[in-house]
N, C-alpha and C. Protein backbone atom coordinates (compact mmCIF):
# COMPACT_ATOMS: atom_id res chain seq x y z
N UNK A 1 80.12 164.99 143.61
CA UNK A 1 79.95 163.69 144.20
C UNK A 1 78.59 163.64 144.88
N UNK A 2 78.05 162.63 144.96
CA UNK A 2 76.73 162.36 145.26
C UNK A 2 76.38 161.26 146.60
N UNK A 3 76.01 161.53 147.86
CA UNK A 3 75.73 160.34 148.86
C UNK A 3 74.47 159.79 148.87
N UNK A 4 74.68 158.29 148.79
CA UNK A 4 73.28 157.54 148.72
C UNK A 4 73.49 156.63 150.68
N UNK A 5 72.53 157.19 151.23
CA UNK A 5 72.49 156.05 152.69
C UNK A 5 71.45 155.29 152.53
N UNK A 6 71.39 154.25 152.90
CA UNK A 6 70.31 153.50 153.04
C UNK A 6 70.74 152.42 154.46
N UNK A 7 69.29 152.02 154.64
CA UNK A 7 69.04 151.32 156.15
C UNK A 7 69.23 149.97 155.06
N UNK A 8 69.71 149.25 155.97
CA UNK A 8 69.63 147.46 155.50
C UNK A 8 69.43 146.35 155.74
N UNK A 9 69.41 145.57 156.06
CA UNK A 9 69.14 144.10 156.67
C UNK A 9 70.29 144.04 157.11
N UNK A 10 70.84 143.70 158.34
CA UNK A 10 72.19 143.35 159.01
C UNK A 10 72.72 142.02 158.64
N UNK A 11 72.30 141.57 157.79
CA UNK A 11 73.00 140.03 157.75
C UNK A 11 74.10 139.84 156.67
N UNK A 12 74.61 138.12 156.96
CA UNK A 12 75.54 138.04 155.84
C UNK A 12 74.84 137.90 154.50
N UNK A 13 75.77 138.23 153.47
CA UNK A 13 75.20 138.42 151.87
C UNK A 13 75.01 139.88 151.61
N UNK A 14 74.35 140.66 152.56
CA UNK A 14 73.31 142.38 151.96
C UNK A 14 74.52 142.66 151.19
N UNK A 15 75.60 142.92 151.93
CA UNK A 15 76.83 143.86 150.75
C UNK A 15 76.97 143.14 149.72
N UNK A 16 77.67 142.00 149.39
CA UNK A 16 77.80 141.76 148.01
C UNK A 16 76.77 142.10 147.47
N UNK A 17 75.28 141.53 147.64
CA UNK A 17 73.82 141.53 147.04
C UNK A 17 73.95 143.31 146.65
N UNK A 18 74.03 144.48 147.72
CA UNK A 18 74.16 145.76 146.89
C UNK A 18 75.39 146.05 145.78
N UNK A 19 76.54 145.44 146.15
CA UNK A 19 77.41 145.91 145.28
C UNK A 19 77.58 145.34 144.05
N UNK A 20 76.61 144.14 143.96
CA UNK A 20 76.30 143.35 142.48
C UNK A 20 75.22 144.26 141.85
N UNK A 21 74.55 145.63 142.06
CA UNK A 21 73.87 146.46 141.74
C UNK A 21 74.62 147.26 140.75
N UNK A 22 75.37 147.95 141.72
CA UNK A 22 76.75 148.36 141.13
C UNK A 22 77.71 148.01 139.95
N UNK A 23 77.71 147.00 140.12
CA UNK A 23 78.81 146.28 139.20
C UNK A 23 77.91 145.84 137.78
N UNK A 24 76.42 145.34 137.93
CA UNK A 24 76.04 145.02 136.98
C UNK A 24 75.70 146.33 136.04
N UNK A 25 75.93 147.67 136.78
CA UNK A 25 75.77 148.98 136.06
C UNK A 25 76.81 149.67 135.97
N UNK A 26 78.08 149.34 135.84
CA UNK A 26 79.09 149.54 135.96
C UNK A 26 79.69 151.14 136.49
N UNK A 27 79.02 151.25 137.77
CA UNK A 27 78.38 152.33 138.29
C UNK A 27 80.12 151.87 139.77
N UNK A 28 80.84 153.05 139.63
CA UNK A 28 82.32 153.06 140.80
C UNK A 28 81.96 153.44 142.20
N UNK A 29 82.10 152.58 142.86
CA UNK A 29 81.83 153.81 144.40
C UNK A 29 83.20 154.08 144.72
N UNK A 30 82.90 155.37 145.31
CA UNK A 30 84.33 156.34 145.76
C UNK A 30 84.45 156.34 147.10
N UNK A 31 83.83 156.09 147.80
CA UNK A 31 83.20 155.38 149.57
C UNK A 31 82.75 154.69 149.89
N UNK A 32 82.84 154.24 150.81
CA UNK A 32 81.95 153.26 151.75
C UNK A 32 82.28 153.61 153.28
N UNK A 33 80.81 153.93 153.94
CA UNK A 33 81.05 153.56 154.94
C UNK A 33 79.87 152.72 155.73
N UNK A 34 79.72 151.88 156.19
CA UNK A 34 79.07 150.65 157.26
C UNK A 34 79.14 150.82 158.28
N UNK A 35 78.33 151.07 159.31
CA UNK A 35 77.84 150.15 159.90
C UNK A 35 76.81 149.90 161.08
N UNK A 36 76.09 149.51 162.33
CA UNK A 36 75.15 149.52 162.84
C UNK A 36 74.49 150.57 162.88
N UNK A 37 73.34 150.92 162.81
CA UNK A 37 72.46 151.77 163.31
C UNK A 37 71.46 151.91 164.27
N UNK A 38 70.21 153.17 164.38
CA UNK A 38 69.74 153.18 165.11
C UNK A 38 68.43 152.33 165.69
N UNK A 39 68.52 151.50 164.39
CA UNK A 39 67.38 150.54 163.97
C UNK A 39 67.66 149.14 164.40
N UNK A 40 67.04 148.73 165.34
CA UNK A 40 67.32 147.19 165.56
C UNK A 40 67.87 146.08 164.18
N UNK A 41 68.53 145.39 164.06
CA UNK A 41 68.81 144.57 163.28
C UNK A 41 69.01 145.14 162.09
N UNK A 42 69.27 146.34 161.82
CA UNK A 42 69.24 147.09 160.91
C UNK A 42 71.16 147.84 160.68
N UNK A 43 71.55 147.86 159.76
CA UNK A 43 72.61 148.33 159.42
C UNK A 43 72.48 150.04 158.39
N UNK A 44 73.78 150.51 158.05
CA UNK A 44 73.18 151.68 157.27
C UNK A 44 74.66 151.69 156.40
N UNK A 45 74.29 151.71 155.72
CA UNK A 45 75.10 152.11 154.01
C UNK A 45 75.44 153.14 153.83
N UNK A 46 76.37 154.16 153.80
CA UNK A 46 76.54 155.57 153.12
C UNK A 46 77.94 155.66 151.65
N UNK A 47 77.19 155.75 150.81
CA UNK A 47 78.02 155.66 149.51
C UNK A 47 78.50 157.06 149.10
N UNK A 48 79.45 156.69 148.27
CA UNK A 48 79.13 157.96 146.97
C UNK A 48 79.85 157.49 145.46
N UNK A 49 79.43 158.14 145.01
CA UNK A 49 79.24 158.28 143.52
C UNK A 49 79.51 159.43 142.84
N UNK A 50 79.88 159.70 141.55
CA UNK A 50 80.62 160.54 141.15
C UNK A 50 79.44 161.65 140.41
N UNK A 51 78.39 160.83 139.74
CA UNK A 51 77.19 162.13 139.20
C UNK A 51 76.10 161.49 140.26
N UNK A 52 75.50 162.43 139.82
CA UNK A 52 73.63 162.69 140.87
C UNK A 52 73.30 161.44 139.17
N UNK A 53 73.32 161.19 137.96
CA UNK A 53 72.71 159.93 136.91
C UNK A 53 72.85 159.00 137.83
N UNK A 54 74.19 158.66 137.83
CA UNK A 54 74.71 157.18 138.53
C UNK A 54 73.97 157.21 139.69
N UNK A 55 73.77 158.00 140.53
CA UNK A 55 73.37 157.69 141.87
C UNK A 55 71.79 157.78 141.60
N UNK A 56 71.09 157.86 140.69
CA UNK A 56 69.89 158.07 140.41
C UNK A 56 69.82 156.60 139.99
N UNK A 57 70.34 156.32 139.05
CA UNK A 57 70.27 154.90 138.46
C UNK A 57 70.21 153.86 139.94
N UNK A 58 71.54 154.33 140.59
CA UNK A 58 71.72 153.14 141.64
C UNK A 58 70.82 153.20 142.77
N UNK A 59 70.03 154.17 143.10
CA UNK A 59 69.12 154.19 144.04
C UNK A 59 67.87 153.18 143.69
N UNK A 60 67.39 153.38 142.27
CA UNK A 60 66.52 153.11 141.59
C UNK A 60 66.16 151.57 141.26
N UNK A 61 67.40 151.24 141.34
CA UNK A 61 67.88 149.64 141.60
C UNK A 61 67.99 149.09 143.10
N UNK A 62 68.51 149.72 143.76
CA UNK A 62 69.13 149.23 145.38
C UNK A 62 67.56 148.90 145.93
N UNK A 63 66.72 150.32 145.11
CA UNK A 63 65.22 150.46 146.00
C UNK A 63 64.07 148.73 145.82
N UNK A 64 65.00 147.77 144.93
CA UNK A 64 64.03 147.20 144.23
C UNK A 64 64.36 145.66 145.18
N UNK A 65 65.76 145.73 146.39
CA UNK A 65 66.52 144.33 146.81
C UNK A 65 65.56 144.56 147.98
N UNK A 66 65.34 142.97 148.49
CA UNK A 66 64.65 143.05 149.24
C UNK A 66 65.37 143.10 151.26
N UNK A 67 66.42 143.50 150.80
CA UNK A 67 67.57 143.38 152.02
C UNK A 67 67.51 144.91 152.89
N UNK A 68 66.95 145.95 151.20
CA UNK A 68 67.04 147.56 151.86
C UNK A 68 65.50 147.93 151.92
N UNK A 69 65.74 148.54 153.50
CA UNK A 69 64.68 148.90 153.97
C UNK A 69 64.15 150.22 153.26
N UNK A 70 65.19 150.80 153.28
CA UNK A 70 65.69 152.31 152.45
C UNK A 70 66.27 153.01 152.06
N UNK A 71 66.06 154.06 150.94
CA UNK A 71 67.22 154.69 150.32
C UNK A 71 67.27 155.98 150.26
N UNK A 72 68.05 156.94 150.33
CA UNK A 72 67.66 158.52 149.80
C UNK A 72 69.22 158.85 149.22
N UNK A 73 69.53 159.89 148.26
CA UNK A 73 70.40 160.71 148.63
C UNK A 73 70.44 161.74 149.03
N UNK A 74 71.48 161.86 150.02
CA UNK A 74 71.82 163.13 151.18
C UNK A 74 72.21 164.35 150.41
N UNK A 75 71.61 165.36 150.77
CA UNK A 75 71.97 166.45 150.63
C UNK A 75 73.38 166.92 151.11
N UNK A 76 74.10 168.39 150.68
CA UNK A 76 75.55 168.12 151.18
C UNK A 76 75.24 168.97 152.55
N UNK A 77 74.21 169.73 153.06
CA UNK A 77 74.35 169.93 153.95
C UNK A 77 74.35 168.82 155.73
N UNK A 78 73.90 167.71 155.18
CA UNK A 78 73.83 166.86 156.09
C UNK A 78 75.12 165.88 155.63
N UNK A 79 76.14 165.77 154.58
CA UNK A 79 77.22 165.21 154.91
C UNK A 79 78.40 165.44 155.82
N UNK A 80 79.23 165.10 155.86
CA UNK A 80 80.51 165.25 156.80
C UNK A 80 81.89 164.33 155.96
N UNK A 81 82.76 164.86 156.21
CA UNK A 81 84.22 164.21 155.78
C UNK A 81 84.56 163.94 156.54
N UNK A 82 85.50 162.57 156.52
CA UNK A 82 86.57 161.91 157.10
C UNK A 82 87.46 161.96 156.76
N UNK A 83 89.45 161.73 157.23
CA UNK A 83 90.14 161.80 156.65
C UNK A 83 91.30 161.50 157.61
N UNK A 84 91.94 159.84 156.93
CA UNK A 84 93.43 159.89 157.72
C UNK A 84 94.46 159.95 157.45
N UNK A 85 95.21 160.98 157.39
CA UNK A 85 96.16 161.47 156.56
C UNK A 85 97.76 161.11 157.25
N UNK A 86 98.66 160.38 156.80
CA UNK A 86 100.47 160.93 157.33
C UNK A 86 100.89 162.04 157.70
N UNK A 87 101.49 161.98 158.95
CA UNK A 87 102.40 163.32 158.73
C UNK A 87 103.29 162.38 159.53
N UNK A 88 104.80 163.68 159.86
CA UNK A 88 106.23 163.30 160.34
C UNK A 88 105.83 162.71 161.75
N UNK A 89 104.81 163.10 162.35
CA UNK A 89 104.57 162.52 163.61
C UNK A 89 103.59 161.57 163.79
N UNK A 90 103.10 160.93 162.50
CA UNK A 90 102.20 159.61 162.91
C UNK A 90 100.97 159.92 161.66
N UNK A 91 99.54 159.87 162.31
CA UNK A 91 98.54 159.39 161.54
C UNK A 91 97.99 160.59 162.31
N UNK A 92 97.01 161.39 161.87
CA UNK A 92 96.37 162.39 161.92
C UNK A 92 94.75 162.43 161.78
N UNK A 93 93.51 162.43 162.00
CA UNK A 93 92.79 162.33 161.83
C UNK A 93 91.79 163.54 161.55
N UNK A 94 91.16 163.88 160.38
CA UNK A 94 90.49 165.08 160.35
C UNK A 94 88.91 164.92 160.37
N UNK A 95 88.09 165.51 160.76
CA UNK A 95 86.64 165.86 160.63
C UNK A 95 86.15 167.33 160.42
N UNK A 96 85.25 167.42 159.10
CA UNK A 96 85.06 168.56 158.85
C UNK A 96 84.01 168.51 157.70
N UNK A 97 83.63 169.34 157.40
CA UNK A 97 82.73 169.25 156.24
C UNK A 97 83.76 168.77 154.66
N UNK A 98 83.05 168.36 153.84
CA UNK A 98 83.52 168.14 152.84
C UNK A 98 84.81 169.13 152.24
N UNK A 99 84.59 170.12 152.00
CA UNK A 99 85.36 171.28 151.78
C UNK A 99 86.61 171.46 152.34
N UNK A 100 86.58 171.22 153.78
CA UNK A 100 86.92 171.46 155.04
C UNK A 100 88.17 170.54 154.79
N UNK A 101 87.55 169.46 154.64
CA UNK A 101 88.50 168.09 154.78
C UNK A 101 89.99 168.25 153.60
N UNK A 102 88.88 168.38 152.14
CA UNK A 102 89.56 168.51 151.38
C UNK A 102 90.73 169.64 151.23
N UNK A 103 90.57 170.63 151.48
CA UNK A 103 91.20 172.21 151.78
C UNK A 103 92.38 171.52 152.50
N UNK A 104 92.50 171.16 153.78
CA UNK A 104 93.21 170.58 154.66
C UNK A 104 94.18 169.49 154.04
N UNK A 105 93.48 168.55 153.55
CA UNK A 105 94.47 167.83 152.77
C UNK A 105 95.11 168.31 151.25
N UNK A 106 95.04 168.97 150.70
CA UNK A 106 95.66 170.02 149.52
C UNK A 106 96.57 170.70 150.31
N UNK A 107 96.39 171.74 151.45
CA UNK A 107 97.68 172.44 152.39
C UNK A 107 98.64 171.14 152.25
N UNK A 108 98.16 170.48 153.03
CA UNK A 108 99.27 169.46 153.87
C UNK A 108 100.08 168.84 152.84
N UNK A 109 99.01 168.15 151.89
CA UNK A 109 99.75 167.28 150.31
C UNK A 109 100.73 166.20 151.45
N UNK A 110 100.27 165.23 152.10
CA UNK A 110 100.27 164.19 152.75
C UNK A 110 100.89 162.73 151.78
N UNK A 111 101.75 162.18 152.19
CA UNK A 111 102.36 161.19 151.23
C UNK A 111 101.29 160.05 151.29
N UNK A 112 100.31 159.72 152.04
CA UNK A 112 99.20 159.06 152.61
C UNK A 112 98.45 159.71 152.98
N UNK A 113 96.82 158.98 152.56
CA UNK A 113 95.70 159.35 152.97
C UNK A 113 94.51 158.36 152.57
N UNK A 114 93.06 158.69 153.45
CA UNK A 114 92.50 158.13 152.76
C UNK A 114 90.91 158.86 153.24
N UNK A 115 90.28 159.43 152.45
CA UNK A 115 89.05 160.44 152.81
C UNK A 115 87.91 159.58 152.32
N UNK A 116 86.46 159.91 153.55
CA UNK A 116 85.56 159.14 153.27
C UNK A 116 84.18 160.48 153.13
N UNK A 117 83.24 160.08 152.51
CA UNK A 117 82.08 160.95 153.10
C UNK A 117 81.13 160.57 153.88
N UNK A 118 80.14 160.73 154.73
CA UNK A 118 79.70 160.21 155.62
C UNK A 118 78.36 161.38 155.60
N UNK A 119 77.09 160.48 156.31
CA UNK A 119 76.02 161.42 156.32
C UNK A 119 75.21 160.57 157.12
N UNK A 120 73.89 161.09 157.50
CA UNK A 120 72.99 160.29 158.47
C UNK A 120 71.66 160.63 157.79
């Protein structure tokens, strides 16, 4: 899996406008996460994608809207996992590296879940 972040224009429209990138390349995201950053008026995007092609393609495109300030993909040492999983006593929340996350949810095998990747 592959993370693309990018800085953005905070307004209404930027998301559809990126995810019509997407769609016109029939390119799946497996995440999303949004939202403010450290940048005035500025928002931040963190995707992923299933090959380093697709996310090559979609960078290559995203780089061209005039809404994103910028794009890279993250290396996995600067990602992080999310993850909110069921158990008998409620909703559970995990943070950990990618690996980490996943490992954790395979033990458990949770009737619910839902894992994100995340990076800066």
């Amino acid at each position: 899996m592959e993370v693309i972040s990018m800085i953005v224009k905070d307004e209404f429209g930027v998301m559809q406008r990126i995810m019509g990138e997407f769609t016109r390349k029939r390119i799946n995201v497996e995440t999303i996460v949004v939202g403010k950053c450290e940048v005035p008026g500025m928002a931040r995007i963190v995707l992923s994608v299933l090959s380093r092609e697709m996310a090559e393609i979609a960078m290559e495109r995203l780089g061209r809207l005039q809404d994103v300030d910028s794009v890279e993909m993250v290396d996995e040492p600067r990602q992080s996992a999310y993850a909110l999983i069921s158990t008998s006593k409620g909703w559970c929340g995990l943070i950990g590296s990618r690996d980490e996350v996943a490992e954790i949810i395979e033990k458990t095998d949770p009737e619910h879940y839902i894992k994100t990747v995340n990076a800066l």
